[in-house]
C-alpha atoms as a PDB file:
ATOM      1  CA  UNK A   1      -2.801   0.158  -8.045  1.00  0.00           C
ATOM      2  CA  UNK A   2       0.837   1.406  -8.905  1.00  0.00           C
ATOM      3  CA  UNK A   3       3.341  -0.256 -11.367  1.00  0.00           C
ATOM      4  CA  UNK A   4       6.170  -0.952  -9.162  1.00  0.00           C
ATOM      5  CA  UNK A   5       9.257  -2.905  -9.024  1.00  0.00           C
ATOM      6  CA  UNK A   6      11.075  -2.134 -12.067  1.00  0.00           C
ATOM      7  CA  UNK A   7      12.374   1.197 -13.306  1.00  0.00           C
ATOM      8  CA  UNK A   8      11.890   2.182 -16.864  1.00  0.00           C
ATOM      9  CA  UNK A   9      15.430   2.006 -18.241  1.00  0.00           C
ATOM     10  CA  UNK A  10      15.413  -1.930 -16.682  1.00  0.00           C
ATOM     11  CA  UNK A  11      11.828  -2.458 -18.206  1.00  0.00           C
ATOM     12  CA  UNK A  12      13.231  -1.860 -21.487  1.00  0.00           C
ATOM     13  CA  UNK A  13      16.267  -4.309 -21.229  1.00  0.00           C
ATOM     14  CA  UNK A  14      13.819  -6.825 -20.006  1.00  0.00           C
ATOM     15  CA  UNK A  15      11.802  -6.462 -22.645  1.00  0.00           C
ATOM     16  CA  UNK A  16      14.873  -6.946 -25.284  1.00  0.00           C
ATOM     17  CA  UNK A  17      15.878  -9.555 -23.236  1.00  0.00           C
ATOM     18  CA  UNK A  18      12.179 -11.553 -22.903  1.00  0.00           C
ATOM     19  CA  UNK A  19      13.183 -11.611 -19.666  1.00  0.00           C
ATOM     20  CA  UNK A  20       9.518 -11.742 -17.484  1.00  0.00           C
ATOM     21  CA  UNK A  21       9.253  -8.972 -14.664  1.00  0.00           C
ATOM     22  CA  UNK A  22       6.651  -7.415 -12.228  1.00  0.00           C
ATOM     23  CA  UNK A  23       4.394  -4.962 -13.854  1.00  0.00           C
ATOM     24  CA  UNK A  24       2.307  -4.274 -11.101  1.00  0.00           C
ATOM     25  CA  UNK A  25       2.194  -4.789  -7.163  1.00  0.00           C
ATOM     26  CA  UNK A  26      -1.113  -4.396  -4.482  1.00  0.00           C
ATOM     27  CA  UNK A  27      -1.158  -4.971  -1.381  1.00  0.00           C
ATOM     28  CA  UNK A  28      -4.412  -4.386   1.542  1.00  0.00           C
ATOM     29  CA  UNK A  29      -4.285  -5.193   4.604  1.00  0.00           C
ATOM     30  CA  UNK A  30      -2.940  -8.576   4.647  1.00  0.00           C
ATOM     31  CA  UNK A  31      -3.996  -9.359   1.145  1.00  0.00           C
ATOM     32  CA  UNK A  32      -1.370  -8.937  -1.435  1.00  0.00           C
ATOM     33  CA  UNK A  33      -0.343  -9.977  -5.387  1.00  0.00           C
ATOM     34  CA  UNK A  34       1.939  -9.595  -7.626  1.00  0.00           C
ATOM     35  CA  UNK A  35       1.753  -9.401 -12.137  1.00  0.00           C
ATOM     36  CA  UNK A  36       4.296 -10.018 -14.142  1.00  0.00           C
ATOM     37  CA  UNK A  37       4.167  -8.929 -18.049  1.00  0.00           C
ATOM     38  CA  UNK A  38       3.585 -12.877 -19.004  1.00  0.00           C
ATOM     39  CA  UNK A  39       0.141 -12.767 -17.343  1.00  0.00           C
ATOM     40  CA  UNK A  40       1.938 -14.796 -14.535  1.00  0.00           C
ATOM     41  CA  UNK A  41       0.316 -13.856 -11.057  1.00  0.00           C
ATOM     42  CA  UNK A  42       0.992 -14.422  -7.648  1.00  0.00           C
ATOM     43  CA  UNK A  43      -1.515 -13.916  -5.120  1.00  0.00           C
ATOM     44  CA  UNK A  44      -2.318 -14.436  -1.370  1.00  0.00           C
ATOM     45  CA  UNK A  45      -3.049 -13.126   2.360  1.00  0.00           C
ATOM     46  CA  UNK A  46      -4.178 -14.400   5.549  1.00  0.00           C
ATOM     47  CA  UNK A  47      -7.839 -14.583   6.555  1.00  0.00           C
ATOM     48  CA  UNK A  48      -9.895 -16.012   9.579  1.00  0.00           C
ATOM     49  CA  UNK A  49     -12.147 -19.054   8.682  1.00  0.00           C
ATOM     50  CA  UNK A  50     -14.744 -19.159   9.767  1.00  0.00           C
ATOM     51  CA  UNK A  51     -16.201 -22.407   9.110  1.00  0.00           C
ATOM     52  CA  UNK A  52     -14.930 -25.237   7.874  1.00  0.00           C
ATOM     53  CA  UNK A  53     -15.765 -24.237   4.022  1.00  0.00           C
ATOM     54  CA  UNK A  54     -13.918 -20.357   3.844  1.00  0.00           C
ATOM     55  CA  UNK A  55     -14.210 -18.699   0.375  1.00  0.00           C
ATOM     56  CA  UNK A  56     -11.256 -16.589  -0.439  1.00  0.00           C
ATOM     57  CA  UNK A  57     -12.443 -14.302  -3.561  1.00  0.00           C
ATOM     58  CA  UNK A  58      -8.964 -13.734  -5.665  1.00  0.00           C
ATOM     59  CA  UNK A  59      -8.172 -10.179  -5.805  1.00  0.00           C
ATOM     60  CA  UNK A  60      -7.139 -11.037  -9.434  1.00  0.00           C
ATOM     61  CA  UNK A  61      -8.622 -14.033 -11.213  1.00  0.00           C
ATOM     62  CA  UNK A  62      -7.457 -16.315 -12.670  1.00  0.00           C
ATOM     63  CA  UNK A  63      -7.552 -18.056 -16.722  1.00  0.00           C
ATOM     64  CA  UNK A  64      -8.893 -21.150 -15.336  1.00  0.00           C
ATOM     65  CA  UNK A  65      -8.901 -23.902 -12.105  1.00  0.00           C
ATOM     66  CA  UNK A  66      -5.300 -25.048 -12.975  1.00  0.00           C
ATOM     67  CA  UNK A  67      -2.946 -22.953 -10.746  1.00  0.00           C
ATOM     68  CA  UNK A  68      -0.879 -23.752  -7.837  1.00  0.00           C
ATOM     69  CA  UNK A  69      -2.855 -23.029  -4.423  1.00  0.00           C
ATOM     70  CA  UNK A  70      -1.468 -23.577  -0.832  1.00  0.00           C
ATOM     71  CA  UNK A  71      -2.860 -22.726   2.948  1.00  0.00           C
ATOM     72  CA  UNK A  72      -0.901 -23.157   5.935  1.00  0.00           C
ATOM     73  CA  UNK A  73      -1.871 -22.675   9.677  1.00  0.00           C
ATOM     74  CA  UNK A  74      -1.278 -19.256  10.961  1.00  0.00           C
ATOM     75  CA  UNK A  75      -0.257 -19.652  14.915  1.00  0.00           C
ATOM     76  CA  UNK A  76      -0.433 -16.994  17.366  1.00  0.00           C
ATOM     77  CA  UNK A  77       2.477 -17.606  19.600  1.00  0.00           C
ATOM     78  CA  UNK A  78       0.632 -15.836  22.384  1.00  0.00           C
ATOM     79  CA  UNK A  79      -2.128 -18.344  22.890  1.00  0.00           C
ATOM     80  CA  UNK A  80      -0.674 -21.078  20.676  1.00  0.00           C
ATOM     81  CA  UNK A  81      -4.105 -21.397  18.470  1.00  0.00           C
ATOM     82  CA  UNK A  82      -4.099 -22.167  14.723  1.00  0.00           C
ATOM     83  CA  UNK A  83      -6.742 -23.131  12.557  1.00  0.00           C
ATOM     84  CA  UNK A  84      -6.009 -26.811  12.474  1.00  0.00           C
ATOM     85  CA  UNK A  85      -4.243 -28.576   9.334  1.00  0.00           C
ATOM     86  CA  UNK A  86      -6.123 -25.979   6.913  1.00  0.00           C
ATOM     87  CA  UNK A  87      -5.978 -27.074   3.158  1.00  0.00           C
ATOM     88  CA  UNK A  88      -7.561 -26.244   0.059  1.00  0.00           C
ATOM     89  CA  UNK A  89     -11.130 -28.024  -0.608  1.00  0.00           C
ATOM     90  CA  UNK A  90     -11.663 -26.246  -3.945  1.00  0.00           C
ATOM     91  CA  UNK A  91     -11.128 -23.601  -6.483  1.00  0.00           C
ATOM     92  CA  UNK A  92     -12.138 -21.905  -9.215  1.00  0.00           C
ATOM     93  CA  UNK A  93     -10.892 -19.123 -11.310  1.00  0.00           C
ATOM     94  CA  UNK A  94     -12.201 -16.644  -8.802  1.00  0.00           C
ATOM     95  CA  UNK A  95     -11.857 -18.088  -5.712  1.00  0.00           C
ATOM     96  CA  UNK A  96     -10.514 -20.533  -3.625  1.00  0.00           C
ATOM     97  CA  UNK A  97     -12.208 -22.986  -1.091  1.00  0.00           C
ATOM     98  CA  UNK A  98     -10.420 -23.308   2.589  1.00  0.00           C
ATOM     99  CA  UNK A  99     -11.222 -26.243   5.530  1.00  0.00           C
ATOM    100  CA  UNK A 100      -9.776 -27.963   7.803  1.00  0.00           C
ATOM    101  CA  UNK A 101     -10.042 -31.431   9.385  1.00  0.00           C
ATOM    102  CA  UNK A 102      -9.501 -30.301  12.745  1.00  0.00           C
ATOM    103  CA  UNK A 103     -10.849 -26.945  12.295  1.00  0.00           C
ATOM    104  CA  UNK A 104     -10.656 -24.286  15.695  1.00  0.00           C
ATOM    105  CA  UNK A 105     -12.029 -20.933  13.966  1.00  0.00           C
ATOM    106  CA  UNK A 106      -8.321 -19.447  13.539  1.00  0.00           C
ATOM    107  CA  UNK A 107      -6.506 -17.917  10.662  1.00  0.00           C
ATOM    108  CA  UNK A 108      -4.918 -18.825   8.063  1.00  0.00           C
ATOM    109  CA  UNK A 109      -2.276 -17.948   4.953  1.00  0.00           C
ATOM    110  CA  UNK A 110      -3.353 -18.705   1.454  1.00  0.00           C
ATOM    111  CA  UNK A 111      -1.212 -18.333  -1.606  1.00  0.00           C
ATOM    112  CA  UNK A 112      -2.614 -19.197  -5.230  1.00  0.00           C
ATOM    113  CA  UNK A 113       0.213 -18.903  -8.455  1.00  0.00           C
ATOM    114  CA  UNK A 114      -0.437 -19.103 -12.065  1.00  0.00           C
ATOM    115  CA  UNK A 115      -1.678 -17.450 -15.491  1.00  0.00           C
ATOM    116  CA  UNK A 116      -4.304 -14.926 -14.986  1.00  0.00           C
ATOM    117  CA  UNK A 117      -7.586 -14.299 -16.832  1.00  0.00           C
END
Protein backbone atom coordinates (compact mmCIF):
# COMPACT_ATOMS: atom_id res chain seq x y z
CA UNK A 1 0.00 0.00 0.00
CA UNK A 2 1.47 3.41 -1.33
CA UNK A 3 0.41 6.98 -0.23
CA UNK A 4 -0.67 8.42 -3.41
CA UNK A 5 -2.55 11.25 -4.75
CA UNK A 6 -1.12 14.22 -3.23
CA UNK A 7 2.42 15.54 -3.41
CA UNK A 8 4.11 16.75 -0.32
CA UNK A 9 4.30 20.50 -0.92
CA UNK A 10 0.12 20.20 -1.56
CA UNK A 11 -0.14 17.93 1.63
CA UNK A 12 1.15 20.68 3.59
CA UNK A 13 -1.24 23.47 2.26
CA UNK A 14 -4.00 21.06 2.89
CA UNK A 15 -3.13 20.58 6.08
CA UNK A 16 -3.00 24.58 6.84
CA UNK A 17 -5.95 24.76 5.04
CA UNK A 18 -8.05 21.65 6.97
CA UNK A 19 -8.76 20.93 3.74
CA UNK A 20 -9.42 16.72 3.77
CA UNK A 21 -7.30 14.76 1.05
CA UNK A 22 -6.34 11.13 0.04
CA UNK A 23 -3.65 9.69 2.14
CA UNK A 24 -3.59 6.45 0.75
CA UNK A 25 -4.92 4.48 -2.43
CA UNK A 26 -5.16 0.26 -3.09
CA UNK A 27 -6.37 -1.23 -5.59
CA UNK A 28 -6.48 -5.54 -6.52
CA UNK A 29 -7.90 -6.84 -9.03
CA UNK A 30 -11.19 -5.29 -9.18
CA UNK A 31 -11.25 -4.38 -5.55
CA UNK A 32 -10.24 -0.90 -4.77
CA UNK A 33 -10.41 2.05 -1.77
CA UNK A 34 -9.53 5.08 -1.10
CA UNK A 35 -8.40 7.11 2.78
CA UNK A 36 -8.54 10.36 3.29
CA UNK A 37 -6.66 12.04 6.48
CA UNK A 38 -10.33 12.49 8.25
CA UNK A 39 -10.64 8.69 8.57
CA UNK A 40 -13.17 9.11 5.63
CA UNK A 41 -13.01 5.88 3.35
CA UNK A 42 -14.26 4.86 0.22
CA UNK A 43 -14.35 1.40 -0.73
CA UNK A 44 -15.65 -1.08 -3.41
CA UNK A 45 -15.16 -3.70 -6.41
CA UNK A 46 -17.10 -6.09 -8.32
CA UNK A 47 -17.56 -9.71 -7.29
CA UNK A 48 -19.63 -12.80 -8.56
CA UNK A 49 -22.46 -13.93 -6.15
CA UNK A 50 -22.84 -16.69 -5.73
CA UNK A 51 -25.91 -17.22 -3.89
CA UNK A 52 -28.40 -15.17 -3.00
CA UNK A 53 -26.63 -14.12 0.51
CA UNK A 54 -22.76 -12.92 -0.94
CA UNK A 55 -20.42 -11.67 1.86
CA UNK A 56 -18.13 -8.98 0.70
CA UNK A 57 -15.27 -8.75 3.55
CA UNK A 58 -14.20 -4.78 3.47
CA UNK A 59 -10.68 -4.47 2.58
CA UNK A 60 -10.74 -1.69 5.27
CA UNK A 61 -13.33 -1.72 8.04
CA UNK A 62 -15.24 0.28 9.07
CA UNK A 63 -16.09 2.40 12.84
CA UNK A 64 -19.44 0.94 12.87
CA UNK A 65 -22.80 -0.32 10.61
CA UNK A 66 -23.67 3.36 9.72
CA UNK A 67 -22.04 4.03 6.29
CA UNK A 68 -23.38 4.48 2.92
CA UNK A 69 -23.43 1.01 0.91
CA UNK A 70 -24.69 0.51 -2.74
CA UNK A 71 -24.67 -2.65 -5.37
CA UNK A 72 -25.68 -2.38 -8.82
CA UNK A 73 -26.00 -5.11 -11.57
CA UNK A 74 -22.92 -5.65 -13.54
CA UNK A 75 -24.11 -6.66 -17.33
CA UNK A 76 -22.02 -8.35 -19.77
CA UNK A 77 -23.03 -6.86 -23.03
CA UNK A 78 -21.92 -10.04 -24.75
CA UNK A 79 -24.53 -12.36 -23.35
CA UNK A 80 -26.71 -9.68 -21.75
CA UNK A 81 -26.63 -11.52 -18.09
CA UNK A 82 -26.60 -9.57 -14.80
CA UNK A 83 -27.15 -10.67 -11.47
CA UNK A 84 -30.71 -9.55 -11.14
CA UNK A 85 -31.75 -6.26 -9.08
CA UNK A 86 -28.74 -7.01 -6.52
CA UNK A 87 -29.03 -4.91 -3.23
CA UNK A 88 -27.60 -4.85 0.05
CA UNK A 89 -29.27 -7.38 2.72
CA UNK A 90 -26.85 -6.42 5.51
CA UNK A 91 -23.72 -5.04 6.93
CA UNK A 92 -21.52 -4.77 9.47
CA UNK A 93 -18.33 -3.01 10.13
CA UNK A 94 -16.46 -5.67 8.25
CA UNK A 95 -18.51 -6.72 5.71
CA UNK A 96 -21.31 -6.29 3.68
CA UNK A 97 -24.27 -8.69 2.82
CA UNK A 98 -25.32 -8.92 -1.15
CA UNK A 99 -28.82 -10.70 -2.73
CA UNK A 100 -30.94 -10.36 -5.09
CA UNK A 101 -34.67 -10.94 -5.70
CA UNK A 102 -34.25 -12.26 -9.01
CA UNK A 103 -30.91 -13.62 -8.52
CA UNK A 104 -29.01 -15.45 -11.94
CA UNK A 105 -25.40 -16.19 -10.35
CA UNK A 106 -23.78 -12.97 -12.12
CA UNK A 107 -21.65 -10.17 -10.87
CA UNK A 108 -21.96 -7.42 -9.32
CA UNK A 109 -20.40 -3.72 -8.18
CA UNK A 110 -20.44 -2.83 -4.55
CA UNK A 111 -19.39 0.47 -3.10
CA UNK A 112 -19.51 1.15 0.82
CA UNK A 113 -18.49 5.13 2.06
CA UNK A 114 -17.95 6.37 5.48
CA UNK A 115 -15.64 6.79 8.72
CA UNK A 116 -13.33 3.96 9.19
CA UNK A 117 -12.40 1.96 12.31
Amino acid sequence: MAVVGVRTANASVCQRSGTDYVIETWTNGTNWFRRYRSGWVEQGGLIRAHDNNTSVILPIPMANANYWAIASDYVDNATSSGSGNPRVRGRTSTAIRLGSALYSGGFVFWEVKGMAA
